[in-house]
C-alpha atoms as a PDB file:
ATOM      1  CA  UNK A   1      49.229  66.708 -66.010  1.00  0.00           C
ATOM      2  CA  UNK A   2      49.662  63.491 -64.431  1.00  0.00           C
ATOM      3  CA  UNK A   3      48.040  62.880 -60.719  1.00  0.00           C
ATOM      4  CA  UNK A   4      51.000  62.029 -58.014  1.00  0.00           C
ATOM      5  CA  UNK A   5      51.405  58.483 -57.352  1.00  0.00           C
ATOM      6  CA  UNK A   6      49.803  59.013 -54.021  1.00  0.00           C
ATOM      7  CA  UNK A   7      46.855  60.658 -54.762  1.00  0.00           C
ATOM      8  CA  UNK A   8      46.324  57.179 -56.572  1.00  0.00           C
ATOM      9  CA  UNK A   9      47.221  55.306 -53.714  1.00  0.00           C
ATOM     10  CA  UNK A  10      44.530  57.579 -51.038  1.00  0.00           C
ATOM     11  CA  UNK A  11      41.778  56.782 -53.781  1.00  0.00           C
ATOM     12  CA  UNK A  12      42.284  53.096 -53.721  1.00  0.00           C
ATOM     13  CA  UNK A  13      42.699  53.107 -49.880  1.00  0.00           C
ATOM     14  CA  UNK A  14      39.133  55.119 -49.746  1.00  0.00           C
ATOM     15  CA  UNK A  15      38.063  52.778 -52.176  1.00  0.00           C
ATOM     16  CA  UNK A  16      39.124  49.360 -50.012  1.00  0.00           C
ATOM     17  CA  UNK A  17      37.978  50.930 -46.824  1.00  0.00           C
ATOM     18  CA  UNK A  18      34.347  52.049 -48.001  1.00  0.00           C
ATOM     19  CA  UNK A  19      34.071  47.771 -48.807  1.00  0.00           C
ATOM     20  CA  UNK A  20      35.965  46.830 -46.102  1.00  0.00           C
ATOM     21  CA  UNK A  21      33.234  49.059 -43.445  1.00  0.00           C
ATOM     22  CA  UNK A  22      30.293  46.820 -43.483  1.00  0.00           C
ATOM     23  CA  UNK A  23      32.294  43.779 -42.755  1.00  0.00           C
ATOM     24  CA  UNK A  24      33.133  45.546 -40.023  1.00  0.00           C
ATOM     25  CA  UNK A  25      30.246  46.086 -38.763  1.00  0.00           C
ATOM     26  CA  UNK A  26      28.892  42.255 -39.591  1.00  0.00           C
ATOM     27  CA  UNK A  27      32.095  40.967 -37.795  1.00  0.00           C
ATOM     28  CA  UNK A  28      30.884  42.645 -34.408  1.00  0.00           C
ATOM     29  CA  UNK A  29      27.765  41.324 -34.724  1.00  0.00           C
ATOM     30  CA  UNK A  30      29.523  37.794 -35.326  1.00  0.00           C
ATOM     31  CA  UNK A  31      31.398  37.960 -32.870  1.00  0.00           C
ATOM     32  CA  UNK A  32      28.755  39.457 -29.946  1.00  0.00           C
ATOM     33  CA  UNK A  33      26.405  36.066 -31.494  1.00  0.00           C
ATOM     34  CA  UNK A  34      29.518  33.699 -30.740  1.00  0.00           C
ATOM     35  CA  UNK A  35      30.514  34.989 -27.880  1.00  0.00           C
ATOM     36  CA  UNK A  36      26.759  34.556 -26.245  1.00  0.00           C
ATOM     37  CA  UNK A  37      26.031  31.143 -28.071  1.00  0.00           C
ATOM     38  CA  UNK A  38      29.313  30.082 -26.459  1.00  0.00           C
ATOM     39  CA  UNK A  39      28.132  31.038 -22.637  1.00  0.00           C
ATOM     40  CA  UNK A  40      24.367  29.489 -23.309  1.00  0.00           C
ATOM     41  CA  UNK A  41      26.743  26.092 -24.401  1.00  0.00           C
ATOM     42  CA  UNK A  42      28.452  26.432 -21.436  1.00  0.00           C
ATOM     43  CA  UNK A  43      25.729  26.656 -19.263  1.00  0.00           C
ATOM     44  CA  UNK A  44      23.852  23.996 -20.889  1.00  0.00           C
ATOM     45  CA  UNK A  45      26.757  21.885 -20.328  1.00  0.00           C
ATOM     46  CA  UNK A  46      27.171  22.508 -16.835  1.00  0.00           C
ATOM     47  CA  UNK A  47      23.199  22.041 -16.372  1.00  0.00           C
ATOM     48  CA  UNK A  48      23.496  18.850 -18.340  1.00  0.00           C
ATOM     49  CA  UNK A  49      26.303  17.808 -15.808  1.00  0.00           C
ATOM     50  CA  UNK A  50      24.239  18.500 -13.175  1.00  0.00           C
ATOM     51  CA  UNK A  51      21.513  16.411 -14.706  1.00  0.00           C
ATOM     52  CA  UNK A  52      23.474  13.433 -15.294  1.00  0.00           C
ATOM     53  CA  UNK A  53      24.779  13.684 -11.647  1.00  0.00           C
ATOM     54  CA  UNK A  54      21.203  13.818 -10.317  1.00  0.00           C
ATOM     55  CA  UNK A  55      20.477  10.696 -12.699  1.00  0.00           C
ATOM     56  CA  UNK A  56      22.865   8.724 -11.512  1.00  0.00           C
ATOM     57  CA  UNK A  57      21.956   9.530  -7.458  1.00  0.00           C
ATOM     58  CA  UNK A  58      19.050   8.764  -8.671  1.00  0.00           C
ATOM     59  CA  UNK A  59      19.373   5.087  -9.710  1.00  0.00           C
ATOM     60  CA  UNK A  60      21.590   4.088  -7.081  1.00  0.00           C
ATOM     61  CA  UNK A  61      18.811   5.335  -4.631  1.00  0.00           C
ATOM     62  CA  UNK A  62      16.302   2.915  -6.663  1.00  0.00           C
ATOM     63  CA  UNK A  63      18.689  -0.119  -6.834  1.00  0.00           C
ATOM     64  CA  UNK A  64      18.698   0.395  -3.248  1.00  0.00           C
ATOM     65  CA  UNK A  65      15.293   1.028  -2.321  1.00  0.00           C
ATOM     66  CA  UNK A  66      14.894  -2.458  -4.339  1.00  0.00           C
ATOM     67  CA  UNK A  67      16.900  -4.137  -2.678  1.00  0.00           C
ATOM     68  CA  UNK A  68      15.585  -2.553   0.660  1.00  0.00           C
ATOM     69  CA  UNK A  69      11.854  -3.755  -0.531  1.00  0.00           C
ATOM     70  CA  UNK A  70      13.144  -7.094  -1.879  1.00  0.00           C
ATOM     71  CA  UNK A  71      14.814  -7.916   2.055  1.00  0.00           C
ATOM     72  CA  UNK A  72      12.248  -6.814   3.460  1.00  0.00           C
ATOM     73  CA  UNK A  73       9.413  -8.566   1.696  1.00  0.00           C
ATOM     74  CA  UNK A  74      11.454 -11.381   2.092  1.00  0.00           C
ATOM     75  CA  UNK A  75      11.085 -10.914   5.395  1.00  0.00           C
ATOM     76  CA  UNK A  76       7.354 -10.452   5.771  1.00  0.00           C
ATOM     77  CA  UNK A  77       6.332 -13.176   3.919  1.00  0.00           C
ATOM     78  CA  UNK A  78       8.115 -15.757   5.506  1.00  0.00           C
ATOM     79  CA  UNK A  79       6.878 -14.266   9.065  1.00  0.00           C
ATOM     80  CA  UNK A  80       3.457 -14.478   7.239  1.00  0.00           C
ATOM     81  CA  UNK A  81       3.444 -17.886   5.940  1.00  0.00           C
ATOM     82  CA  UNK A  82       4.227 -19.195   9.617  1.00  0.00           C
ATOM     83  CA  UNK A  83       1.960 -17.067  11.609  1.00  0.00           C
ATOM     84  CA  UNK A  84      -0.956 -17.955   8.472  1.00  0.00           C
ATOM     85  CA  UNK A  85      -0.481 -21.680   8.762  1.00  0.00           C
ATOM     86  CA  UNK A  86      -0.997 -21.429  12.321  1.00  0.00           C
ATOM     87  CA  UNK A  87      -4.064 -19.303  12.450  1.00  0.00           C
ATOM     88  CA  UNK A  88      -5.364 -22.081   9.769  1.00  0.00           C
ATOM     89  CA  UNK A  89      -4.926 -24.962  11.797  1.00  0.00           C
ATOM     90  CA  UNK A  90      -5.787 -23.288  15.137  1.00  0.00           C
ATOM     91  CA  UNK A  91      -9.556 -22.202  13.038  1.00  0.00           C
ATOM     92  CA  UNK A  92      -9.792 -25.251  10.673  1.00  0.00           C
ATOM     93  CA  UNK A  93      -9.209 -27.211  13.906  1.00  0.00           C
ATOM     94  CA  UNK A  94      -6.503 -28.915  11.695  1.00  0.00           C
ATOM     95  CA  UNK A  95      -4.796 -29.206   8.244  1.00  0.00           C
ATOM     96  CA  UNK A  96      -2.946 -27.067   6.755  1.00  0.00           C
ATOM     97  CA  UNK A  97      -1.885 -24.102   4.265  1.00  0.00           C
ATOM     98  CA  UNK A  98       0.598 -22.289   2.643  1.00  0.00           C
ATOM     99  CA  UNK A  99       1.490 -18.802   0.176  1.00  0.00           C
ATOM    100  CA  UNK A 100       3.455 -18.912  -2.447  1.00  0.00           C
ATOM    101  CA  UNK A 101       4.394 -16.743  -5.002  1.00  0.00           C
ATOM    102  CA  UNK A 102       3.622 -16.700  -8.329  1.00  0.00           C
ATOM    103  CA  UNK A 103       5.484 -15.388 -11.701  1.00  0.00           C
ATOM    104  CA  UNK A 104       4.259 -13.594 -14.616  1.00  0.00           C
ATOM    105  CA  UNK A 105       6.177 -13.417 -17.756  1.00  0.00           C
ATOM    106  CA  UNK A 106       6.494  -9.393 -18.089  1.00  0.00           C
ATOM    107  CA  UNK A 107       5.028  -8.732 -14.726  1.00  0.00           C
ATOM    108  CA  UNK A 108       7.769  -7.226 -12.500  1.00  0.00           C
ATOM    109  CA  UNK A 109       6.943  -8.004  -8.921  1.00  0.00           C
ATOM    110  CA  UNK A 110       5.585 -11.822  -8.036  1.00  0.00           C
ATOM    111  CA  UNK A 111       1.777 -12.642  -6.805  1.00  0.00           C
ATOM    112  CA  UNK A 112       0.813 -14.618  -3.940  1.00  0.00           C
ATOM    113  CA  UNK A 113      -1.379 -17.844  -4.128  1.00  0.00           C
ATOM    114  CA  UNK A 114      -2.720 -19.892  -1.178  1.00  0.00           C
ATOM    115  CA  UNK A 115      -2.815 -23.494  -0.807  1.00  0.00           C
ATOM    116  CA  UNK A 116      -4.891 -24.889   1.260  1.00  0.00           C
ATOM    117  CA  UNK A 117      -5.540 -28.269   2.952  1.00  0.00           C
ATOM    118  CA  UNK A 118      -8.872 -28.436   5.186  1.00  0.00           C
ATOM    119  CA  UNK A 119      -8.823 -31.666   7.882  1.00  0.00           C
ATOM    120  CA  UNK A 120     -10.206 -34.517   5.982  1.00  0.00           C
ATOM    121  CA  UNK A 121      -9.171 -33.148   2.470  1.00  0.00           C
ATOM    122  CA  UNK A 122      -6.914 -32.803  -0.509  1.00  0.00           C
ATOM    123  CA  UNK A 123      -5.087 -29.888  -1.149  1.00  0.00           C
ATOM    124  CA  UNK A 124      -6.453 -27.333  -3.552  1.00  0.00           C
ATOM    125  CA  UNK A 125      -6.447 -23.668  -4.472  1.00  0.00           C
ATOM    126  CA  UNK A 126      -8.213 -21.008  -2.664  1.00  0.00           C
ATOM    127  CA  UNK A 127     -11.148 -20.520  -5.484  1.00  0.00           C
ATOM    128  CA  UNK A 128     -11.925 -24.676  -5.349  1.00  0.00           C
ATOM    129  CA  UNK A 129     -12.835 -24.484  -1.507  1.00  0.00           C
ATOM    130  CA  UNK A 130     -16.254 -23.817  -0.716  1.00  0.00           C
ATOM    131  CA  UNK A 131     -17.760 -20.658   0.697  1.00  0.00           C
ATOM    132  CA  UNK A 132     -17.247 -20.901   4.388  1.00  0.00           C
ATOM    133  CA  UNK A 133     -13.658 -22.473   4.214  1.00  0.00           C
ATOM    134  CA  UNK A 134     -12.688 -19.187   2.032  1.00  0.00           C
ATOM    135  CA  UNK A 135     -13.862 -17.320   4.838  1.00  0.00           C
ATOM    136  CA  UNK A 136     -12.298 -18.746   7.097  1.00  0.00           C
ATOM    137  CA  UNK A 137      -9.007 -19.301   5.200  1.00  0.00           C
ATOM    138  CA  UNK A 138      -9.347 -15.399   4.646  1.00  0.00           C
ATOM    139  CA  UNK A 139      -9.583 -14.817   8.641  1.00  0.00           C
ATOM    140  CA  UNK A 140      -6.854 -16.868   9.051  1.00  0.00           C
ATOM    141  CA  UNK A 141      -4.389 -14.652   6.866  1.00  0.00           C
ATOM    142  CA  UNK A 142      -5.858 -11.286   8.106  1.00  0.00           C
ATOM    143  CA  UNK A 143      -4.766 -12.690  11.611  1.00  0.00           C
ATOM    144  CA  UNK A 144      -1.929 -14.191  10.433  1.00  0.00           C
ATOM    145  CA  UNK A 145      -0.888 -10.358   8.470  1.00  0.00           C
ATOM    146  CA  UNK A 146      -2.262  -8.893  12.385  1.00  0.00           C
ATOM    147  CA  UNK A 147       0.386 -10.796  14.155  1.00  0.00           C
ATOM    148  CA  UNK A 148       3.192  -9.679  11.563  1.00  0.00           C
ATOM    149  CA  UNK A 149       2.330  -6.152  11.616  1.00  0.00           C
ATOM    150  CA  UNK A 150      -0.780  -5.255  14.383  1.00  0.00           C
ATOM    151  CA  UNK A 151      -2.769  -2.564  14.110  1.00  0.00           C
ATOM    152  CA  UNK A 152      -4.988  -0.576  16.542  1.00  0.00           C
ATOM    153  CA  UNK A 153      -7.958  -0.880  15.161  1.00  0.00           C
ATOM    154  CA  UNK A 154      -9.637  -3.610  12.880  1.00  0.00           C
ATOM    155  CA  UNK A 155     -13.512  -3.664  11.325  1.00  0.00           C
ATOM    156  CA  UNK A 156     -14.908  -7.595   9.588  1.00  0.00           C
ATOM    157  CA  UNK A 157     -18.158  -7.091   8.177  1.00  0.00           C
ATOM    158  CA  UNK A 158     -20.141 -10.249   8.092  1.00  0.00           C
ATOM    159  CA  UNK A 159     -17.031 -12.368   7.592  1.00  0.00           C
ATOM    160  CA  UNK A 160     -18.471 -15.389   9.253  1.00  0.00           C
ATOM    161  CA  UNK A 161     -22.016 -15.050   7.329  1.00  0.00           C
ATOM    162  CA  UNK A 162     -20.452 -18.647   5.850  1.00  0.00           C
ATOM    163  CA  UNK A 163     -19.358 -20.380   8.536  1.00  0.00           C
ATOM    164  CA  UNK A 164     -21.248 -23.287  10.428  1.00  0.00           C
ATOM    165  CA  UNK A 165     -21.575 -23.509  14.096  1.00  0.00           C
ATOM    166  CA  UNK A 166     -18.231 -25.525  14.933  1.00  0.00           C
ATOM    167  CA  UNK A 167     -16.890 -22.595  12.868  1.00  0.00           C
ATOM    168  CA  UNK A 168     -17.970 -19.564  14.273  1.00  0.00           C
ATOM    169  CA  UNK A 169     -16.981 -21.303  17.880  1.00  0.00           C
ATOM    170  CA  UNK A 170     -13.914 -21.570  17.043  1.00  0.00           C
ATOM    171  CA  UNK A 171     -13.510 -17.660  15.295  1.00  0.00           C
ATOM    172  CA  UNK A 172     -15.135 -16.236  17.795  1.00  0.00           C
ATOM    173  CA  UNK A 173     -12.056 -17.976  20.251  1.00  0.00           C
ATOM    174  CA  UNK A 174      -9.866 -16.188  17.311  1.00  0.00           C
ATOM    175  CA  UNK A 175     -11.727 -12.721  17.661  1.00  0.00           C
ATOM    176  CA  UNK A 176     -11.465 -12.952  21.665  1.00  0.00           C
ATOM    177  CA  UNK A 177      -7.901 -13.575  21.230  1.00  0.00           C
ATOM    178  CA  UNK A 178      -7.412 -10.555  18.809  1.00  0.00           C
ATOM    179  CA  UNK A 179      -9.271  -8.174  20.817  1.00  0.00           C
ATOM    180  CA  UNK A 180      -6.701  -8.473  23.221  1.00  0.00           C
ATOM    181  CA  UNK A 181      -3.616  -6.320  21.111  1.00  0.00           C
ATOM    182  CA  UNK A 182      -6.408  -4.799  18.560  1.00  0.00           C
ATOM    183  CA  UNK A 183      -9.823  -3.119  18.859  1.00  0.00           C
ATOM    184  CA  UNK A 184     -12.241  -5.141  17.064  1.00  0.00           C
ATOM    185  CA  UNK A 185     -15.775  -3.610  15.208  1.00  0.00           C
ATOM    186  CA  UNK A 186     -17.591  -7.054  14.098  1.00  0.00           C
ATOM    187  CA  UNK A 187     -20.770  -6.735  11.924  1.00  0.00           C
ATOM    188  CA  UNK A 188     -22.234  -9.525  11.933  1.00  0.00           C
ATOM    189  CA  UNK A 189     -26.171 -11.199  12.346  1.00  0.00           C
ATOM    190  CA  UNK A 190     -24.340 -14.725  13.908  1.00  0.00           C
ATOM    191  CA  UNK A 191     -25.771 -15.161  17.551  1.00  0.00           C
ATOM    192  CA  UNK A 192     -22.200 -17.171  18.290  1.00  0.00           C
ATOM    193  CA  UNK A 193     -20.359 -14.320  17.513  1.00  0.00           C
ATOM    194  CA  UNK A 194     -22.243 -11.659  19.006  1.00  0.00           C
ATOM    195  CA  UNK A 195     -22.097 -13.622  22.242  1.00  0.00           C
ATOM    196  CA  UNK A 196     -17.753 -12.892  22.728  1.00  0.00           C
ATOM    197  CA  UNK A 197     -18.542  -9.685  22.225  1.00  0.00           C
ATOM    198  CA  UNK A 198     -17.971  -7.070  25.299  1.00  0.00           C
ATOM    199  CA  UNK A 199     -20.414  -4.214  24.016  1.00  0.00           C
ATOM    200  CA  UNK A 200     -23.345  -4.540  21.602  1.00  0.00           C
ATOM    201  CA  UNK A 201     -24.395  -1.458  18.637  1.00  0.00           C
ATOM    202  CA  UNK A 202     -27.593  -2.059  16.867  1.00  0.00           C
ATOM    203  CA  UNK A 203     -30.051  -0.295  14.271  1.00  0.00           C
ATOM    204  CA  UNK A 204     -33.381  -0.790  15.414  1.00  0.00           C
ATOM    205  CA  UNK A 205     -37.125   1.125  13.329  1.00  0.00           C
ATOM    206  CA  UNK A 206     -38.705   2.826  16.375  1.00  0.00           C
ATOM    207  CA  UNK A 207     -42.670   3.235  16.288  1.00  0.00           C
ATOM    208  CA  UNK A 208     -42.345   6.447  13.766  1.00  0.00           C
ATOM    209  CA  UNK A 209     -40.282   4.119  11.464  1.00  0.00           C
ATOM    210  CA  UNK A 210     -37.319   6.113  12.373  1.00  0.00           C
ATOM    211  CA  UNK A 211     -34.058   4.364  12.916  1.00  0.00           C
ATOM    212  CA  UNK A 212     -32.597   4.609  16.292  1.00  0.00           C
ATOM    213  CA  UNK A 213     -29.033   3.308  17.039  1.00  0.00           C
ATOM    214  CA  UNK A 214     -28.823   1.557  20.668  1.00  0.00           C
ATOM    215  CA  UNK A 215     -25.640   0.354  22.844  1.00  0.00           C
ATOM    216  CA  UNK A 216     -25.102  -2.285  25.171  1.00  0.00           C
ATOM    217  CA  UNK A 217     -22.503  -3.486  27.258  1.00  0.00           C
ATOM    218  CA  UNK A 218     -22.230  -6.929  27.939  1.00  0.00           C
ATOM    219  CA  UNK A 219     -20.813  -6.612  31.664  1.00  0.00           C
ATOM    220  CA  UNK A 220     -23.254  -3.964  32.799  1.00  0.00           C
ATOM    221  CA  UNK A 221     -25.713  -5.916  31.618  1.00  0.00           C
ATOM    222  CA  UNK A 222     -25.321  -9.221  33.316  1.00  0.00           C
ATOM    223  CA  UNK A 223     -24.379  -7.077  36.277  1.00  0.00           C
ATOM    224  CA  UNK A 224     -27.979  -5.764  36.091  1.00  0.00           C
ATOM    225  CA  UNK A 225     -29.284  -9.138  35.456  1.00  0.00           C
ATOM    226  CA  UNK A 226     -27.708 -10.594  38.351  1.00  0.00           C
ATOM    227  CA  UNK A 227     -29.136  -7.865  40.477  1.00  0.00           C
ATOM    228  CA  UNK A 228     -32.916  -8.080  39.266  1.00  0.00           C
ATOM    229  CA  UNK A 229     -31.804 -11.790  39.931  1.00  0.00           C
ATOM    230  CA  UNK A 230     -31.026 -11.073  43.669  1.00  0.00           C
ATOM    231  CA  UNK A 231     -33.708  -9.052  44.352  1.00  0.00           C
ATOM    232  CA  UNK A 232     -36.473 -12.027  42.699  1.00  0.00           C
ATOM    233  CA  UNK A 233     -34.796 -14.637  44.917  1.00  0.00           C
ATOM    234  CA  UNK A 234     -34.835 -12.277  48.238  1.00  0.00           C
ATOM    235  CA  UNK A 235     -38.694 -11.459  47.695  1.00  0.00           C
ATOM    236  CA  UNK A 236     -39.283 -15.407  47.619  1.00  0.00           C
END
């Protein structure tokens, strides 16, 4: 005999829902996949709004750092050209010199050059001038960069090695002056400018060929020169 219609009916459902069960079971793990991809997008999102926000806070903070640095160098160096022209002609005893700044193609910030004009001369770069006018051109900018911004404490080593006796008068005058706002440490082996000194450190080889490192202070000493003074002249 013939099977009921709906015995046919219940086989092809069991048959449709046996294939249908494993797509099921793939389309919850679809949808669990998409549903956590989509929060990791969000959150890369918002992070990559975040970053773009710190970028631009960012690069308003350098365009205004520059132009903080470009005012302000602006600044210096015109404060340093006037106080380094003076310093020249107060050591050169005359002339004069100037900075200026220089431009590189690809090179972001400028460099500085010095002209310089000794009494009795042309003008002419820095590297054309000889030894002891380099020197002293060099003093004159490190006290001309001293007045712009002092400092407490300064050491030259053996900056006036090059310079002649008019010279080394005149920057040990400079020195004096310094040592007035700034402490001063001055290595040098020029009698002129040991003599502006106030105190006196040297290296001396004792008799075991050791070195031995002595002081001496100017005042106290011509105090006890004076004295040994006094006391020849009384005995007379």
């Amino acid at each position: 005999p013939a099977e009921p219609a709906d015995s046919e009916q219940v086989r092809a459902l069991e048959r449709l829902r046996r294939k249908i069960g494993p797509l099921d079971a793939a389309g919850a793990s679809v949808a669990i996949e998409h549903r956590e991809l989509r929060e990791r997008l969000e959150s890369l999102e918002a992070q990559t709004g975040d970053l773009d926000g710190a970028i631009a806070k960012a690069s308003a903070l350098m365009a205004e750092l520059d132009t903080l640095v470009e005012s302000t160098f602006t600044e210096q160096f015109t404060a340093l050209q006037t106080t380094f022209a003076a310093n020249f002609q107060l050591l050169f005893g005359g002339g004069d010199a100037q900075l200026r700044l220089t431009s590189e193609e690809g090179v972001r910030r400028p460099g500085v050059e010095i002209d310089a004009r000794p009494p009795l001369k042309r003008r002419q770069q820095l590297s054309l001038l000889s030894g002891g006018e380099r020197a002293l051109t060099g003093v004159a900018l490190l006290l001309g960069m001293l007045a712009v911004r002092p400092l407490p404490f300064v050491v030259l080593d053996e900056v006036d090695a090059a310079l002649d006796e008019a010279n080394v008068t005149r920057f040990g005058d400079a020195i004096r002056e310094l040592s007035e706002r700034t402490q001063v440490v001055v290595i040098t082996h020029n009698r002129g400018t040991v003599e502006v000194a106030d105190s006196l450190w040297g290296v001396t080889a004792g008799e075991d060929a050791t070195s031995r490192v002595f002081g001496l202070r100017l005042d106290e000493a011509k105090r006890i020169a004076d004295a040994a003074r006094a006391e020849r002249e009384a005995a007379r």
